[in-house]
Protein backbone atom coordinates (compact mmCIF):
# COMPACT_ATOMS: atom_id res chain seq x y z
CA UNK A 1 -18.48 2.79 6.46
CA UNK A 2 -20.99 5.41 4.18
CA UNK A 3 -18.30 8.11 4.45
CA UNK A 4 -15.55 5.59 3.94
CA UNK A 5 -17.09 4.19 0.61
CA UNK A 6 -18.16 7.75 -1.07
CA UNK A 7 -14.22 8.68 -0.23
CA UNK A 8 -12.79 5.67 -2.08
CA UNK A 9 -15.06 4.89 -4.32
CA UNK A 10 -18.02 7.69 -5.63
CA UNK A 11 -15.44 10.67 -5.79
CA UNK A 12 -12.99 8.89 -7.77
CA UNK A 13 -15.13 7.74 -9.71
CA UNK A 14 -16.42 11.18 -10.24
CA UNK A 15 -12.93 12.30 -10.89
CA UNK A 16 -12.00 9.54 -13.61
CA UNK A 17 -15.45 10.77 -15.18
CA UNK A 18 -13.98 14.53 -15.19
CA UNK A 19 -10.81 13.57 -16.31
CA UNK A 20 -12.14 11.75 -19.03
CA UNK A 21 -14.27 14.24 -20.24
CA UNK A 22 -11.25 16.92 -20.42
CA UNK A 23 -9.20 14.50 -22.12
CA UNK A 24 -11.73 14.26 -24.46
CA UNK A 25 -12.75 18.19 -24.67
CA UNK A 26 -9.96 19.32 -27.30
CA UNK A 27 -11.23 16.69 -30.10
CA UNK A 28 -13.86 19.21 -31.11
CA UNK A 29 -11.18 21.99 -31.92
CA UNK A 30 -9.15 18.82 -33.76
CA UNK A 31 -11.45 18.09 -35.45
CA UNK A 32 -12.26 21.29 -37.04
CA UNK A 33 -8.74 21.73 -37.93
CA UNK A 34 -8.41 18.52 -39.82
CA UNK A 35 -11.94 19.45 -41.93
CA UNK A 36 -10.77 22.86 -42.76
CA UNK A 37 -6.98 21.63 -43.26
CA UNK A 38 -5.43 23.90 -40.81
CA UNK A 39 -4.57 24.22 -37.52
CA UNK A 40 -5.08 28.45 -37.37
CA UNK A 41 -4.66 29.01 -33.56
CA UNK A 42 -4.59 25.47 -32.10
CA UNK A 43 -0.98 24.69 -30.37
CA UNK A 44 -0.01 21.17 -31.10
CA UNK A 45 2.96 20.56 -28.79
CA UNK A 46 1.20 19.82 -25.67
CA UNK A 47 -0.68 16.46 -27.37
CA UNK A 48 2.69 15.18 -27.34
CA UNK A 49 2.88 15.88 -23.43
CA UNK A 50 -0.30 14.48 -22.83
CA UNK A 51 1.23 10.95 -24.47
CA UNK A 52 3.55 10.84 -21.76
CA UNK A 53 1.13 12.26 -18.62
CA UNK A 54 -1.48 9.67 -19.74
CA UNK A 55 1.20 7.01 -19.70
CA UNK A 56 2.99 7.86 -16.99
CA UNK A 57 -0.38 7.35 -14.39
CA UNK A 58 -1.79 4.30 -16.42
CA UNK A 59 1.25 2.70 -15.61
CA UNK A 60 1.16 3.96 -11.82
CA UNK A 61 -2.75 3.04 -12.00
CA UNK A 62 -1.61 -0.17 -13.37
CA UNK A 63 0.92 -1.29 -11.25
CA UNK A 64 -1.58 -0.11 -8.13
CA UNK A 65 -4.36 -2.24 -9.41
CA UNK A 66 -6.59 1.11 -9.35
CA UNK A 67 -9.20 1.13 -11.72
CA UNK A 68 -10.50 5.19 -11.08
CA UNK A 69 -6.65 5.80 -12.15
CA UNK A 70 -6.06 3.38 -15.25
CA UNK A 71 -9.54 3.71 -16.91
CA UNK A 72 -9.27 7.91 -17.78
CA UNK A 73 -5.88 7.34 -18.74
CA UNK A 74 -6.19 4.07 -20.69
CA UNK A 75 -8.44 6.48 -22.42
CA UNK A 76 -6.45 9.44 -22.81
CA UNK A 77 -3.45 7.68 -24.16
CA UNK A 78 -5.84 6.47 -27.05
CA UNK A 79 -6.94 10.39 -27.33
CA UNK A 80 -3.63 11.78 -26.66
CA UNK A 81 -2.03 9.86 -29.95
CA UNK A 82 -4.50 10.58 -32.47
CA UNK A 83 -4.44 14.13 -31.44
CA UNK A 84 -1.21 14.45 -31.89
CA UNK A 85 -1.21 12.48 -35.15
CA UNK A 86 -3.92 14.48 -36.48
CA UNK A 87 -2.50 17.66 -35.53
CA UNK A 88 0.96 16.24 -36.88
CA UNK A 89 -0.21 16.23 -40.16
CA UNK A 90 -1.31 19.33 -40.20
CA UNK A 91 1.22 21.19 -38.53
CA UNK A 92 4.32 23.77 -39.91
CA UNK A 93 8.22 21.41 -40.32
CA UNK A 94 8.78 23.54 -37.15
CA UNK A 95 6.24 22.65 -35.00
CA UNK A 96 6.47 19.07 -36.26
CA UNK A 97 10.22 19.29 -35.30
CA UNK A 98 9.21 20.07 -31.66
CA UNK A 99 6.68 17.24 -31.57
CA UNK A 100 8.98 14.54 -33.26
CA UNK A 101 11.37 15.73 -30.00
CA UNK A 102 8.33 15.26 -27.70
CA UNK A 103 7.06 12.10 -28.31
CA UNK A 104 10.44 10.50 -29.21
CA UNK A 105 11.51 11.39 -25.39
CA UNK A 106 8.41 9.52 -24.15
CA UNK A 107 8.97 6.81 -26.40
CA UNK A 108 12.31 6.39 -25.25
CA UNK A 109 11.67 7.35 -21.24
CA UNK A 110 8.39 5.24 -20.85
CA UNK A 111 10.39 2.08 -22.21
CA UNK A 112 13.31 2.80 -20.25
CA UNK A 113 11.05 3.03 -16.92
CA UNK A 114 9.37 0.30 -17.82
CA UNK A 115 12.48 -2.05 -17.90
CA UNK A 116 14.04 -0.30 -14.64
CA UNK A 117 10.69 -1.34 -13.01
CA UNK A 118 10.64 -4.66 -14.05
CA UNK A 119 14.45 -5.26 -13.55
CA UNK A 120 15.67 -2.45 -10.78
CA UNK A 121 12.14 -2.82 -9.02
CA UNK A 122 12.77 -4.56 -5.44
CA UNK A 123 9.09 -4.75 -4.52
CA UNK A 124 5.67 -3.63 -5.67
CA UNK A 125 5.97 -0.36 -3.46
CA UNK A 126 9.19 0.74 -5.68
CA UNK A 127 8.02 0.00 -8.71
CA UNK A 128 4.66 2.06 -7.75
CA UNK A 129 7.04 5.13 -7.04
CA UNK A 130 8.85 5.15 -9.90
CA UNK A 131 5.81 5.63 -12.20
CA UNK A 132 4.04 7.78 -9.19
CA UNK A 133 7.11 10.18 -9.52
CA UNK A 134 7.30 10.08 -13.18
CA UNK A 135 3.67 11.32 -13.59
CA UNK A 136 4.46 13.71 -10.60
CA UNK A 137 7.48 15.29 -13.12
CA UNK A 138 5.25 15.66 -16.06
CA UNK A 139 2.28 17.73 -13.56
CA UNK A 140 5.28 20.03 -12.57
CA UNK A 141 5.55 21.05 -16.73
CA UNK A 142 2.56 21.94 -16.84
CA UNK A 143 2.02 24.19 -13.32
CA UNK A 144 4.40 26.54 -15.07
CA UNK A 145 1.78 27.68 -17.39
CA UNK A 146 -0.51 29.18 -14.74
CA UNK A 147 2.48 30.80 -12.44
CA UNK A 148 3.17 32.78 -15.64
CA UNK A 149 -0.25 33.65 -16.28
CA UNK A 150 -1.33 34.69 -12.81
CA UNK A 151 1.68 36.65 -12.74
CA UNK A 152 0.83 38.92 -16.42
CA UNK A 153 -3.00 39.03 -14.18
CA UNK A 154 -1.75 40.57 -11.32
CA UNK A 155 0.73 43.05 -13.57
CA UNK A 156 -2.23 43.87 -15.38
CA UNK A 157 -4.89 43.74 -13.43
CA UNK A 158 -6.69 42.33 -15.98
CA UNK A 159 -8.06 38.62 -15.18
CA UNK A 160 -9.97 38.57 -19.31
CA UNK A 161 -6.88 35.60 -19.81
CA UNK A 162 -8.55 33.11 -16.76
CA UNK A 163 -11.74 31.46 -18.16
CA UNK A 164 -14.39 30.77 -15.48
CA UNK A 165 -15.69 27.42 -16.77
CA UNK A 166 -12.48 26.09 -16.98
CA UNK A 167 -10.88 27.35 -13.88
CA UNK A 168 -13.95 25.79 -12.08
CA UNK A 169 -13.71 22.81 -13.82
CA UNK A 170 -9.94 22.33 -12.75
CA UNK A 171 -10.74 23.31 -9.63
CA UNK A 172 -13.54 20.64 -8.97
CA UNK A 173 -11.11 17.85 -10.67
CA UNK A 174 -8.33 18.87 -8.60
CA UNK A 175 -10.20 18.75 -5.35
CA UNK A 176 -12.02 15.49 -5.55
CA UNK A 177 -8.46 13.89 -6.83
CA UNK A 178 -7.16 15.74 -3.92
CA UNK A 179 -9.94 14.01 -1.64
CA UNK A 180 -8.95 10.68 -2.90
CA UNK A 181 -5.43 10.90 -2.94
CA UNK A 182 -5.78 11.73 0.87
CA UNK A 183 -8.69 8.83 2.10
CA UNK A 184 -6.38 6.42 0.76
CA UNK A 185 -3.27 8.39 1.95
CA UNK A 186 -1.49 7.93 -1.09
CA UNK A 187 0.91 11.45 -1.92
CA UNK A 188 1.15 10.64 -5.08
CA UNK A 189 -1.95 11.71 -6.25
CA UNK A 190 -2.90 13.99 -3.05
CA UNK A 191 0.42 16.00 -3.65
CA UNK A 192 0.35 17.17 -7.20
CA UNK A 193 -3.74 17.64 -7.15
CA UNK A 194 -3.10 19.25 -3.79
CA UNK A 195 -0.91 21.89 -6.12
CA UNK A 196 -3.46 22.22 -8.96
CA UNK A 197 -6.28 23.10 -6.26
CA UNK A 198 -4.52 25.67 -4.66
CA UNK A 199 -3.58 27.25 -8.12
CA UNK A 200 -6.61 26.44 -9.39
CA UNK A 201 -7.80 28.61 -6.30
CA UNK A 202 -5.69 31.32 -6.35
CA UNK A 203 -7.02 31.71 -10.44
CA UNK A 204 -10.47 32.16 -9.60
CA UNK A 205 -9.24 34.82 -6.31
CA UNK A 206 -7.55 36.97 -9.46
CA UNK A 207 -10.55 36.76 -10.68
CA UNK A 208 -12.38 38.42 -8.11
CA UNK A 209 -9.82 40.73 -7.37
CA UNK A 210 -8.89 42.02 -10.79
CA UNK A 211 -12.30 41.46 -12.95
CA UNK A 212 -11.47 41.31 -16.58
CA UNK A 213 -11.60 44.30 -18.34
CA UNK A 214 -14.02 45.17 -21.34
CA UNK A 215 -12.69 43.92 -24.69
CA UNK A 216 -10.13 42.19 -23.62
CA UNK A 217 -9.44 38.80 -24.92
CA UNK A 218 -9.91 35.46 -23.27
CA UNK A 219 -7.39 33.09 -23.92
CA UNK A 220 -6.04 30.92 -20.88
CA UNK A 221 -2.89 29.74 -21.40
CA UNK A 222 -3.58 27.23 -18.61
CA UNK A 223 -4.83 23.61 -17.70
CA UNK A 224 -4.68 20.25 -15.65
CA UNK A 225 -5.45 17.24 -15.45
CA UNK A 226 -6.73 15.35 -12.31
CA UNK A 227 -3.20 13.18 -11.57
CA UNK A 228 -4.36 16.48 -12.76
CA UNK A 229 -2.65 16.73 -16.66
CA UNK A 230 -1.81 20.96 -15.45
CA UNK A 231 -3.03 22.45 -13.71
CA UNK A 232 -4.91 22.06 -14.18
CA UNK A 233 -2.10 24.15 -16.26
CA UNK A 234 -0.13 23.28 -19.57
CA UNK A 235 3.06 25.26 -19.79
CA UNK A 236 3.32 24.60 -23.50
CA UNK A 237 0.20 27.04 -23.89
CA UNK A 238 2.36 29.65 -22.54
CA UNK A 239 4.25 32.19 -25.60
CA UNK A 240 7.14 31.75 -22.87
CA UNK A 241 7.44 28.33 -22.23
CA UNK A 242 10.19 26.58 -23.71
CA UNK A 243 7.96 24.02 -25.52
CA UNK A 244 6.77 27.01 -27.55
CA UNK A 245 8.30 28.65 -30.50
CA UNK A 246 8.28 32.19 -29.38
CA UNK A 247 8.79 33.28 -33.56
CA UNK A 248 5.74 31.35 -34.60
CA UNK A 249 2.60 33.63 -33.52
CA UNK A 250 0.09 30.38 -34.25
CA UNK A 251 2.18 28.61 -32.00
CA UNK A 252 1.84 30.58 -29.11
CA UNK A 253 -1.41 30.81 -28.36
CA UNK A 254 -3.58 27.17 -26.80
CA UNK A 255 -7.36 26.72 -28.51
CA UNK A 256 -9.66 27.43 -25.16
CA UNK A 257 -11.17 24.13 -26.40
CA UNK A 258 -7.62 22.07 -25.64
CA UNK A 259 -7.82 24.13 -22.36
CA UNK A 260 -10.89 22.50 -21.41
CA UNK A 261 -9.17 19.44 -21.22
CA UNK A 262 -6.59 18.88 -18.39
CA UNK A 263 -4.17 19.32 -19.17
CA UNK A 264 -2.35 17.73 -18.33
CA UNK A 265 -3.97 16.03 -15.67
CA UNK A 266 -2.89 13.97 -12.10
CA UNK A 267 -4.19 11.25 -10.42
């Protein structure tokens, strides 16, 4: 009953409380840009993803009457928008080109799901996939980010690009969203989390192996969120991903601060 109730109740709790907090984690580096009037280094493109991750598992949490899923996210979509509004205004007519595309493909996907739920939906098991596998695609964007970068580690032998804070903090929301998914045996959460761990994982293991090298420079094109939302990874961080211009410089490079947050994140 004791191991039961910390399983399906204290660790996702813990885990909405992690999630929320890396949601929350690139407003500082926002911020900043919108006082000094410039965005400098901060990629804007993955805000827009995070729209449609955040939305994506408050509609699965939703529809599953799950409060440890809805609350983070019901949170994060209200984060996620004024993010990417903020960094809207302040962004390049390319960059704002390659938002405008981002968000008006959630605003026309989420809509669309919504009324092939409500209309194609058969029962509440159905309906509780569809959004499941939706916020399922969206994690899968963002685990390309740290394939990429684990693979420039391991060709360099240089791990300076895989933050230790952050890699430990995707690591610990991965796992107890892992935990969770599996004590109430639902693959929808366990699977994608499952992933992030064992990335998550195999990040700090680089780390060991190949220590970072003396002056080099730590920026970790990587992160997820706990339905996990990366990643704990965020593909649009990468220079090669195709949500990033790989002409604009300022573009290519993700603020460690918008790291921090889970990016994208599963639940």
């Amino acid at each position: 009953m004791a191991e039961s109730a910390i399983l399906e109740k204290v660790v996702p709790a813990l885990g909405a409380v992690v999630s929320t907090v890396m949601y929350m984690s690139p407003l500082k580096a926002v911020l900043r840009a919108s006082k000094e009037k410039s965005l400098g280094d901060l990629n804007p493109l993955p805000f827009g993803v995070t729209i449609a991750n955040t939305i994506a598992w408050l509609g699965y949490g939703l529809l599953k009457h799950d409060p440890f899923v809805t609350t983070p996210n019901a949170i994060g979509v209200l984060i996620a928008v004024f993010m990417t509004l903020t960094a809207y205004g302040l962004a390049d007519e390319h960059a704002r080109y390659r938002m405008r595309i981002v968000v008006c493909l959630t605003s026309a996907i989420m809509p669309l799901l919504g009324v092939v739920t409500a209309f194609g939906g058969s029962d509440a098991k159905t309906q509780q996939g569809l959004w499941g596998l939706a916020g399922n695609v969206v994690c899968l964007i963002y685990y390309a980010a740290p394939l990429t970068s684990m693979l420039e580690v391991i060709r360099s032998r240089n791990s300076a690009s895989i933050l230790v804070p952050l890699t430990m903090m995707n690591t610990l929301n991965a796992a107890l969203w892992t935990t969770y998914g599996v004590a109430v045996r639902d693959p929808y959460i366990w699977l994608p989390n499952g992933i992030g761990l064992v990335l998550s994982l195999m990040q700090v293991a680089l780390r060991v192996v190949f220590p970072a090298k003396a002056g080099s420079s730590s920026v970790l094109p990587s992160h997820q969120h706990h339905a996990s939302f990366p990643h704990s990874s965020d593909p649009a961080a990468d220079p090669r991903s195709p949500l990033v211009d790989s002409g604009g410089a300022k573009y290519s490079r993700l603020d460690e601060s918008f790291n921090a947050a889970g990016v994208v994140q599963n639940h």
